[in-house]
N, C-alpha and C. Protein backbone atom coordinates (compact mmCIF):
# COMPACT_ATOMS: atom_id res chain seq x y z
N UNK A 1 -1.40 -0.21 -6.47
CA UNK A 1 -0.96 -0.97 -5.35
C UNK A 1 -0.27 -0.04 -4.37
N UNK A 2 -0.80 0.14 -3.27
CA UNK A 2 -0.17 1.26 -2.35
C UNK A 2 1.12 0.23 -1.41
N UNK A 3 1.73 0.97 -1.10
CA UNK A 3 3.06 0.14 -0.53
C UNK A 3 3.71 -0.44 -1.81
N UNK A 4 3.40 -0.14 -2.94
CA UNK A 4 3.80 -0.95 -4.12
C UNK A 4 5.32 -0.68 -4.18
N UNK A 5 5.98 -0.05 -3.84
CA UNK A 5 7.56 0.00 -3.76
C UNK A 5 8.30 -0.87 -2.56
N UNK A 6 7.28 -1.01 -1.79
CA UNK A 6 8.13 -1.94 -0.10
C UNK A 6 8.75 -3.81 -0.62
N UNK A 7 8.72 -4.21 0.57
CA UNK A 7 8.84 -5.81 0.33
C UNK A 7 7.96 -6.31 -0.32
N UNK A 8 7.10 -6.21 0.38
CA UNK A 8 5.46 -7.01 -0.08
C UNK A 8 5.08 -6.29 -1.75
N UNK A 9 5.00 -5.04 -1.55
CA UNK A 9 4.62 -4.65 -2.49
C UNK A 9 4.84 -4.97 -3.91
N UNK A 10 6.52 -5.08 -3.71
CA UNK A 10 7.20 -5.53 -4.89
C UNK A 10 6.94 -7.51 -4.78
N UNK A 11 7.00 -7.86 -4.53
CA UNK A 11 6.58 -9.27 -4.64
C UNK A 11 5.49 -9.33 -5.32
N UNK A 12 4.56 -8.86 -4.69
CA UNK A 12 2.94 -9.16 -5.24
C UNK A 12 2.95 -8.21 -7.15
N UNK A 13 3.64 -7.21 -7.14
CA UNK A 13 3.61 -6.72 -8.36
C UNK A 13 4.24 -7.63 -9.14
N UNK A 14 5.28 -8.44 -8.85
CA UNK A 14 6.39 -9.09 -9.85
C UNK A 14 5.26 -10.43 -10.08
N UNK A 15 4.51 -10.95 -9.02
CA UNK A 15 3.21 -11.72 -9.65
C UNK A 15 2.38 -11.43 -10.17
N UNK A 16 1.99 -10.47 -10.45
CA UNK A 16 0.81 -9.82 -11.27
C UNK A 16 1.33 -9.54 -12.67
N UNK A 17 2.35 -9.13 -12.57
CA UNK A 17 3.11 -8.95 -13.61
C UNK A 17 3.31 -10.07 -14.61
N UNK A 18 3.68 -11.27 -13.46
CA UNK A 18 4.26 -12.89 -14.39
C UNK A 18 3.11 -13.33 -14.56
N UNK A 19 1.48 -12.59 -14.12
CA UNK A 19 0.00 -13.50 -14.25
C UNK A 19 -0.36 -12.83 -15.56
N UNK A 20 0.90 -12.09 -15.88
CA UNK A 20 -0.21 -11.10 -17.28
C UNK A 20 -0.58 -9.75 -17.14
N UNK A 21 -0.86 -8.86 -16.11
CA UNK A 21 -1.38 -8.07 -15.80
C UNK A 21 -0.51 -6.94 -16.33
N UNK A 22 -1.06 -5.83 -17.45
CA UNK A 22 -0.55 -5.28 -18.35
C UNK A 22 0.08 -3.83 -17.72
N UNK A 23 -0.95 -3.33 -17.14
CA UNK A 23 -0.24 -2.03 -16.23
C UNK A 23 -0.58 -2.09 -14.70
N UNK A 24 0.39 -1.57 -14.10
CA UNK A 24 0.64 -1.54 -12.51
C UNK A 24 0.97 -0.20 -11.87
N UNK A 25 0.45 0.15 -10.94
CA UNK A 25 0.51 1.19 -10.38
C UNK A 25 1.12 1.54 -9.01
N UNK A 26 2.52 1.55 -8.83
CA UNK A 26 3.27 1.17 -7.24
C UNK A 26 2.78 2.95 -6.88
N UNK A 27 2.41 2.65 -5.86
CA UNK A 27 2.12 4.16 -5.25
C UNK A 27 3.03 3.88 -3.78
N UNK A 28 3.58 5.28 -3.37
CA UNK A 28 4.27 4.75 -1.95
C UNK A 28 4.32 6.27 -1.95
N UNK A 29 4.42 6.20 0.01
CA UNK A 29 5.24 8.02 -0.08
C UNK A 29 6.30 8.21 -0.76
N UNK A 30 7.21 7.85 -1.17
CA UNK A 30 8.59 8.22 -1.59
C UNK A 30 8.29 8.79 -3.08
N UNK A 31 7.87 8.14 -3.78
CA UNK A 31 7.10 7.43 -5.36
C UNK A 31 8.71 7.22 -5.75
N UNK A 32 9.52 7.75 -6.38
CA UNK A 32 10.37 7.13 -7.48
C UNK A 32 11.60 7.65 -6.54
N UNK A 33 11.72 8.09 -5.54
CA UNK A 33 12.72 7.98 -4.66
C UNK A 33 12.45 7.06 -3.03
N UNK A 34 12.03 6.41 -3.62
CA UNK A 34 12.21 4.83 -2.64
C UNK A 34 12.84 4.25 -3.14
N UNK A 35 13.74 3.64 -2.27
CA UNK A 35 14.91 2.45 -2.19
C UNK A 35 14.78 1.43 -3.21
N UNK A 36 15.57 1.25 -4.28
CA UNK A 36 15.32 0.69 -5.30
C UNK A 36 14.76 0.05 -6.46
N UNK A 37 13.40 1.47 -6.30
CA UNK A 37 12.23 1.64 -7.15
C UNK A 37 12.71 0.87 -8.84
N UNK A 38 13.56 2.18 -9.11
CA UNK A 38 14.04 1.97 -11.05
C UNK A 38 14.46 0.21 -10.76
N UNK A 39 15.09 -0.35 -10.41
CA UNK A 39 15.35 -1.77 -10.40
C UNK A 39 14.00 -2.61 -10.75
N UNK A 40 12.94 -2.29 -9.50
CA UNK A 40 11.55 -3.10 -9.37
C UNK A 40 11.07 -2.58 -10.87
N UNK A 41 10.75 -1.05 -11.12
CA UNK A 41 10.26 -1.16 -12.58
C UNK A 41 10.52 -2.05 -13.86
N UNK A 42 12.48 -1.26 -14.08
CA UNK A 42 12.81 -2.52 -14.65
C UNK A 42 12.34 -3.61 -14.76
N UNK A 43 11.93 -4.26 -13.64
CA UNK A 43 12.02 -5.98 -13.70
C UNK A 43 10.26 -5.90 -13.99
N UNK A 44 10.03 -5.50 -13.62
CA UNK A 44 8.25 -5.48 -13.57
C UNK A 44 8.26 -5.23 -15.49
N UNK A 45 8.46 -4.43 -15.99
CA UNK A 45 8.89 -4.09 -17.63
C UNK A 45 9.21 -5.40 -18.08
N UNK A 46 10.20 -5.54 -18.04
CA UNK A 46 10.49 -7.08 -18.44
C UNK A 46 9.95 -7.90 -18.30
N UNK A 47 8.85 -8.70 -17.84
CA UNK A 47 7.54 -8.87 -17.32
C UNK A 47 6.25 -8.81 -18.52
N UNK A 48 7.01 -7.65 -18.80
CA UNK A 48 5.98 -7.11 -19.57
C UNK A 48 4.90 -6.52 -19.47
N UNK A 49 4.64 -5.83 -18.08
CA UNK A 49 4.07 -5.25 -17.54
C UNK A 49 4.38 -3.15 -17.93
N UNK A 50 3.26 -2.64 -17.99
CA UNK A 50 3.27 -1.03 -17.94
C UNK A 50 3.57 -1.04 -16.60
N UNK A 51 4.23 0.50 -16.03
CA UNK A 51 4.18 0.30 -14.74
C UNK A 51 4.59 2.27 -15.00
N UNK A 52 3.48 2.84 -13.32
CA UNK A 52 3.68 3.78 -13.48
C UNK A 52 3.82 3.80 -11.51
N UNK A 53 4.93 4.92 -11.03
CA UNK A 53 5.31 4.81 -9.67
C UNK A 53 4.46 6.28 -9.60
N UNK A 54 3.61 6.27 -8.76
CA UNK A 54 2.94 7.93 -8.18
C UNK A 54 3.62 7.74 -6.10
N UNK A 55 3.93 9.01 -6.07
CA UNK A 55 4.19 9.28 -4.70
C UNK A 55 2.52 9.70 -4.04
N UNK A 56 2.65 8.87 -2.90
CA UNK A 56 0.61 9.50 -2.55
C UNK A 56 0.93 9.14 -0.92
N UNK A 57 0.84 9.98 0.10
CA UNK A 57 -0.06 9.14 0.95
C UNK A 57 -0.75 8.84 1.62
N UNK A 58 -1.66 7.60 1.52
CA UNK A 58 -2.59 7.28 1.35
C UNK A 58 -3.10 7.45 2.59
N UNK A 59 -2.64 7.61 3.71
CA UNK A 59 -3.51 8.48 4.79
C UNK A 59 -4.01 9.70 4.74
N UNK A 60 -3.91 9.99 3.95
CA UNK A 60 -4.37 11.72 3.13
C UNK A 60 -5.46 11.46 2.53
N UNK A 61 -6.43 11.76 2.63
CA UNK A 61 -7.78 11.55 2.08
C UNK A 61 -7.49 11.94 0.25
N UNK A 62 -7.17 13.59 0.31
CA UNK A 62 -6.99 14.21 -0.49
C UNK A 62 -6.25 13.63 -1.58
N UNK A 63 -5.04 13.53 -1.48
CA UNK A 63 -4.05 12.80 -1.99
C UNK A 63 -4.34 11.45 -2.61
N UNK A 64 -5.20 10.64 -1.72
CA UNK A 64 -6.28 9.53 -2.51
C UNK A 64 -7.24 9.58 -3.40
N UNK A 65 -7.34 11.01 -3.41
CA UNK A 65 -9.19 11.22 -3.98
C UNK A 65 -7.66 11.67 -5.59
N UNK A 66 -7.12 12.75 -5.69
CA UNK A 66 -5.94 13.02 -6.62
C UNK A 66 -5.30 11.63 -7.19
N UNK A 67 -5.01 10.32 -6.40
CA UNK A 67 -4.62 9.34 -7.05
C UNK A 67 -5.64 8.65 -7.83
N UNK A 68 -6.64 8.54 -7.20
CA UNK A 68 -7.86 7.69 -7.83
C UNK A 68 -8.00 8.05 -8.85
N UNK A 69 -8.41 10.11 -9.38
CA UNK A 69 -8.63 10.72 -10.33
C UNK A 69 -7.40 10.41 -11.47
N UNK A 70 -6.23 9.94 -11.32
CA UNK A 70 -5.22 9.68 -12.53
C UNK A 70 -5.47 8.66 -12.69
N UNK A 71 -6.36 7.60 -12.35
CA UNK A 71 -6.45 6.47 -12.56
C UNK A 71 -7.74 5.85 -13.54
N UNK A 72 -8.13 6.24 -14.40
CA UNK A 72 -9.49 6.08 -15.23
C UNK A 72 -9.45 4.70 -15.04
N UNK A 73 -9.08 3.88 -15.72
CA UNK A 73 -9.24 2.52 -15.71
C UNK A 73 -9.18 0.82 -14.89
N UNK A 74 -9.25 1.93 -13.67
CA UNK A 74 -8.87 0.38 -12.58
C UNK A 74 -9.72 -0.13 -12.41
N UNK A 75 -9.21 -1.03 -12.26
CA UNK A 75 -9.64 -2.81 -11.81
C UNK A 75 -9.00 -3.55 -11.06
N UNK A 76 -8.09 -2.93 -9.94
CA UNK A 76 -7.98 -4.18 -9.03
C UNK A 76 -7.42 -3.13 -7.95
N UNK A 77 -7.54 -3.65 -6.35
CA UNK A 77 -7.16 -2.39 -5.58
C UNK A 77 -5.79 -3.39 -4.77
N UNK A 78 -5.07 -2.80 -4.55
CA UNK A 78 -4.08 -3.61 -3.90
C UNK A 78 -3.74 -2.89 -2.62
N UNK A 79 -3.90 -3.03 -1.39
CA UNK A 79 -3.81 -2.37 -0.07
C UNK A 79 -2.69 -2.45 0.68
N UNK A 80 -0.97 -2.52 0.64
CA UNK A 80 -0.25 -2.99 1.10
C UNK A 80 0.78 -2.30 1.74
N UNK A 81 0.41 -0.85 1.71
CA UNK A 81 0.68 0.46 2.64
C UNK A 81 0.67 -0.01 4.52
N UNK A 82 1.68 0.46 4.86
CA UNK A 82 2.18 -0.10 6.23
C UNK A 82 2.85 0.78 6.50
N UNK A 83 3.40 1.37 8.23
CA UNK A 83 4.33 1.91 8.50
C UNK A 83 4.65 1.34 9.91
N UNK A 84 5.78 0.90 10.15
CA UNK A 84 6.28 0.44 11.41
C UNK A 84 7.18 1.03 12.37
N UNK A 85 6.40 0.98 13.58
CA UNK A 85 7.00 2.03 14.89
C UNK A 85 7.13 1.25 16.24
N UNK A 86 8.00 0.06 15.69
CA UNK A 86 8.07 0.09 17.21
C UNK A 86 8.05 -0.61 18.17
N UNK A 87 7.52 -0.75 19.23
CA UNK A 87 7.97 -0.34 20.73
C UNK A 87 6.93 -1.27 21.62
N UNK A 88 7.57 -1.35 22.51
CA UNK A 88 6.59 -1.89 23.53
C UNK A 88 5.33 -0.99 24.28
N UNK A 89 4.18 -1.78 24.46
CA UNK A 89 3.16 -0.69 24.78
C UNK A 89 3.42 0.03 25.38
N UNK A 90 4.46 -0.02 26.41
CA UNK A 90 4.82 1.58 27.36
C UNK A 90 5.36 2.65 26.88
N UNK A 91 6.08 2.51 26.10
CA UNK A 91 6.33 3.24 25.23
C UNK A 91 5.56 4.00 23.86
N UNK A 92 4.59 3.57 23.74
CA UNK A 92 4.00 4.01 22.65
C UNK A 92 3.66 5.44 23.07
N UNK A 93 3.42 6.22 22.40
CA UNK A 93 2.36 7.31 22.57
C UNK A 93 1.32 7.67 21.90
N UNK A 94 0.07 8.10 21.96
CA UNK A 94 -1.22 8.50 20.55
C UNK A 94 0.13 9.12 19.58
N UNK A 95 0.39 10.16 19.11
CA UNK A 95 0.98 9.83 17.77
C UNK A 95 1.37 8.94 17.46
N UNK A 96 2.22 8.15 18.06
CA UNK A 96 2.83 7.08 17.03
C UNK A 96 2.24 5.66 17.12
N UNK A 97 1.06 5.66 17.70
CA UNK A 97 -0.13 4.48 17.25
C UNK A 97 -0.62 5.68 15.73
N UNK A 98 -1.37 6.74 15.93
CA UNK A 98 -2.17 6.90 15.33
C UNK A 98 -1.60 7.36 13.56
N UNK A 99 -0.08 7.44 13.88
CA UNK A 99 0.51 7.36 12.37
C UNK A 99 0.49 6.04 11.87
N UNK A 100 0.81 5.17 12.57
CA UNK A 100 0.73 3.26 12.10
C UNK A 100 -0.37 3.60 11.58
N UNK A 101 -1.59 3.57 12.59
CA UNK A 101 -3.31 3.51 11.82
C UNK A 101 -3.72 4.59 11.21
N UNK A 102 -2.69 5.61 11.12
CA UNK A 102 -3.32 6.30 9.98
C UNK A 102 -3.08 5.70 7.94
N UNK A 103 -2.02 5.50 8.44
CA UNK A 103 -1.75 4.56 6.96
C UNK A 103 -2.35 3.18 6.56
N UNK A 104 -2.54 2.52 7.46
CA UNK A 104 -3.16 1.42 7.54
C UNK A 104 -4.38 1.19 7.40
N UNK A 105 -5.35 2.13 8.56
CA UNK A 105 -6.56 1.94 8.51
C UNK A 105 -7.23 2.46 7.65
N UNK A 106 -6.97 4.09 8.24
CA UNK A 106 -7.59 5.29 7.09
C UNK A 106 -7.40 5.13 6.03
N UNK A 107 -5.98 4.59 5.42
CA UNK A 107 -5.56 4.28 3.64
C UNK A 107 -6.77 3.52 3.16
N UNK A 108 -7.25 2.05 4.13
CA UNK A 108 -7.64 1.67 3.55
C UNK A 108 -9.37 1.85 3.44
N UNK A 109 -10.02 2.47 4.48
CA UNK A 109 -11.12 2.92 4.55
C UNK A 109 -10.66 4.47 3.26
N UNK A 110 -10.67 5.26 3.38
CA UNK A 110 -10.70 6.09 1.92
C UNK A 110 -10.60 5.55 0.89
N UNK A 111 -9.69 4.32 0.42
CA UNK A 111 -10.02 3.50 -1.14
C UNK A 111 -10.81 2.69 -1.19
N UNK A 112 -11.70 2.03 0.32
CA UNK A 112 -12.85 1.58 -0.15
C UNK A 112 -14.02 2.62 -0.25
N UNK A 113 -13.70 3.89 0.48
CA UNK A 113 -14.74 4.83 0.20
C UNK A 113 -14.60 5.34 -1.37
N UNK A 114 -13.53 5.54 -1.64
CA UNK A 114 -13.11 6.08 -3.02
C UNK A 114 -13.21 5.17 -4.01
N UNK A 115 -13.30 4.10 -3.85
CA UNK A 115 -13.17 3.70 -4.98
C UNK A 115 -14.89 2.65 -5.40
N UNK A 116 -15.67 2.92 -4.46
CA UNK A 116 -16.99 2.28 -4.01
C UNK A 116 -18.15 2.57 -5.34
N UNK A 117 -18.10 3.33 -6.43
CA UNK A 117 -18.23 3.49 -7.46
C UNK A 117 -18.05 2.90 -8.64
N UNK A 118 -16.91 2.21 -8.67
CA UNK A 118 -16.37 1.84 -9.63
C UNK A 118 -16.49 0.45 -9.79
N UNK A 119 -15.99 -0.37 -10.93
CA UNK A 119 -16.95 -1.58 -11.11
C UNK A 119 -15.57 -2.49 -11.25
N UNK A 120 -14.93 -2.59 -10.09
CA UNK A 120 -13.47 -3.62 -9.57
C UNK A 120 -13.93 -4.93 -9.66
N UNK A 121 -12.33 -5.57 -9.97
CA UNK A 121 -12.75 -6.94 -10.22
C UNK A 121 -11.84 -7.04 -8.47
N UNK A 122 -10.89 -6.74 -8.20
CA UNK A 122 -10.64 -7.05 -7.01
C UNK A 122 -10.40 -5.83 -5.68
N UNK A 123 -10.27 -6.39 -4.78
CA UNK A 123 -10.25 -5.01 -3.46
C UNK A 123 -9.35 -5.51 -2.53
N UNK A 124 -8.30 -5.51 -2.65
CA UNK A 124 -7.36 -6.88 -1.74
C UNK A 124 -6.91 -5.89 -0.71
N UNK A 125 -7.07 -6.39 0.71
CA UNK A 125 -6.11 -5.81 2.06
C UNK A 125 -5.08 -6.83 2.40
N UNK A 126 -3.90 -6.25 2.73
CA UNK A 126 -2.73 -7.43 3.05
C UNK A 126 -2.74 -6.69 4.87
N UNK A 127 -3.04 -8.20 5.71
CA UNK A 127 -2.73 -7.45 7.14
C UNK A 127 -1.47 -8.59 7.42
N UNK A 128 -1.18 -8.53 8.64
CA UNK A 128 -0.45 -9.25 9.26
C UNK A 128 -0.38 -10.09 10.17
N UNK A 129 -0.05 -10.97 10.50
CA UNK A 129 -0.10 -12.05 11.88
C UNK A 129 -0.37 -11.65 12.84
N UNK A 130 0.88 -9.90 12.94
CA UNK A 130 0.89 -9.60 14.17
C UNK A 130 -0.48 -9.14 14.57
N UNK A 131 -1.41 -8.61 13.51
CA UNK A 131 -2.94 -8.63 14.07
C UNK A 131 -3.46 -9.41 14.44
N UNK A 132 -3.11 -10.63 14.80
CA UNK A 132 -3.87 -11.80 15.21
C UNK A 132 -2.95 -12.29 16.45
N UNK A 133 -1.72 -12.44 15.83
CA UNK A 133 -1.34 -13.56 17.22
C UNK A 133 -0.33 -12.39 17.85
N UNK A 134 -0.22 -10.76 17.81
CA UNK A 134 0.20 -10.17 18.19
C UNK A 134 1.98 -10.30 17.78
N UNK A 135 2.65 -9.64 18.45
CA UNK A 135 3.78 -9.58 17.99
C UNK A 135 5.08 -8.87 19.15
N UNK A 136 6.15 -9.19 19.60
CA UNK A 136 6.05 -8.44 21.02
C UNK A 136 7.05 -7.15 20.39
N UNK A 137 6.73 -6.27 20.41
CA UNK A 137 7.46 -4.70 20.66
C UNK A 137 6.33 -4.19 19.26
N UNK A 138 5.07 -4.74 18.95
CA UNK A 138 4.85 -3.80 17.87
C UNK A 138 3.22 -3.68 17.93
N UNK A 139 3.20 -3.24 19.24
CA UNK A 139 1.34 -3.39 19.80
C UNK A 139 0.86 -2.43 18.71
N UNK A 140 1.09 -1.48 18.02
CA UNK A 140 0.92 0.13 17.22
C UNK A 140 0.62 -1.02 15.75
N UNK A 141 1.69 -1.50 15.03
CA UNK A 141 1.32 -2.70 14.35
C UNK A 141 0.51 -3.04 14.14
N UNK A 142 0.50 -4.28 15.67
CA UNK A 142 -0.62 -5.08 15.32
C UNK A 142 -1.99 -4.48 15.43
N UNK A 143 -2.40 -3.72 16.36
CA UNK A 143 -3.65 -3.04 16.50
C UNK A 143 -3.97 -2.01 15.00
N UNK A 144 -3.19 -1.45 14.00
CA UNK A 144 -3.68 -1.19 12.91
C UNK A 144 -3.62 -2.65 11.64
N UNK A 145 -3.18 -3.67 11.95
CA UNK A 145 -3.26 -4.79 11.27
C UNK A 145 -4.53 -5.57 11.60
């Protein structure tokens, strides 16, 4: 589950977790120094869930193709990698659209390229509203949502 340490991330793991789901994989840039990772394990453990935190990120091709390879046995892709910048369109500049959509888009185009082999029971993308009904100061956002 990429973003698996954020808000979302940790939500959707603590359900997978209470659905049964035996091992979990929070991947985030930070990996085990994000903001109150050991807590989410903990609780995910108790659960009864395996749970292993890898630092990756997933706008890195490379770094995806290296996560995939520690991963022999998956079966479910969880897409929930995000980074937020921001600003009203005047303000934006190409970098800081193209870091939003580099995590966003590219993350998720390389794990469907990467992982297009393999015989998944699920491939889940989490986007946002603001891709649809927009959002005001976060055009970078919504246009990679």
């Amino acid at each position: 589950m990429t973003g698996g340490t954020g808000a979302l991330g940790g939500h959707v793991a603590r359900w997978l977790a209470g659905a049964g789901v035996e091992d979990i994989v929070l991947v985030s840039r930070r990996g085990l120094a994000a903001p109150g990772v050991l807590g989410l394990v903990a609780e995910l453990e108790g659960l009864g869930a395996g749970v292993r935190v890898v630092g990756c990120d997933v706008g890195d091709r490379d770094q995806v193709v290296g996560l995939l390879e520690g991963i022999v046995d998956l079966r479910v892709v969880v897409h929930a990698a995000g980074v937020l910048d921001d600003g009203v369109l005047e303000s934006l500049s190409a970098g800081r659209v193209g870091e939003v959509w580099r995590v966003k888009v590219e993350g998720a185009l390389y794990l469907d390229e990467l992982t297009r082999g393999r015989d998944l029971d699920a491939f889940v993308l989490f986007s946002s509203a603001a891709g649809t009904v927009g959002s005001a100061g976060q055009g970078s956002y919504a246009a990679a949502n």
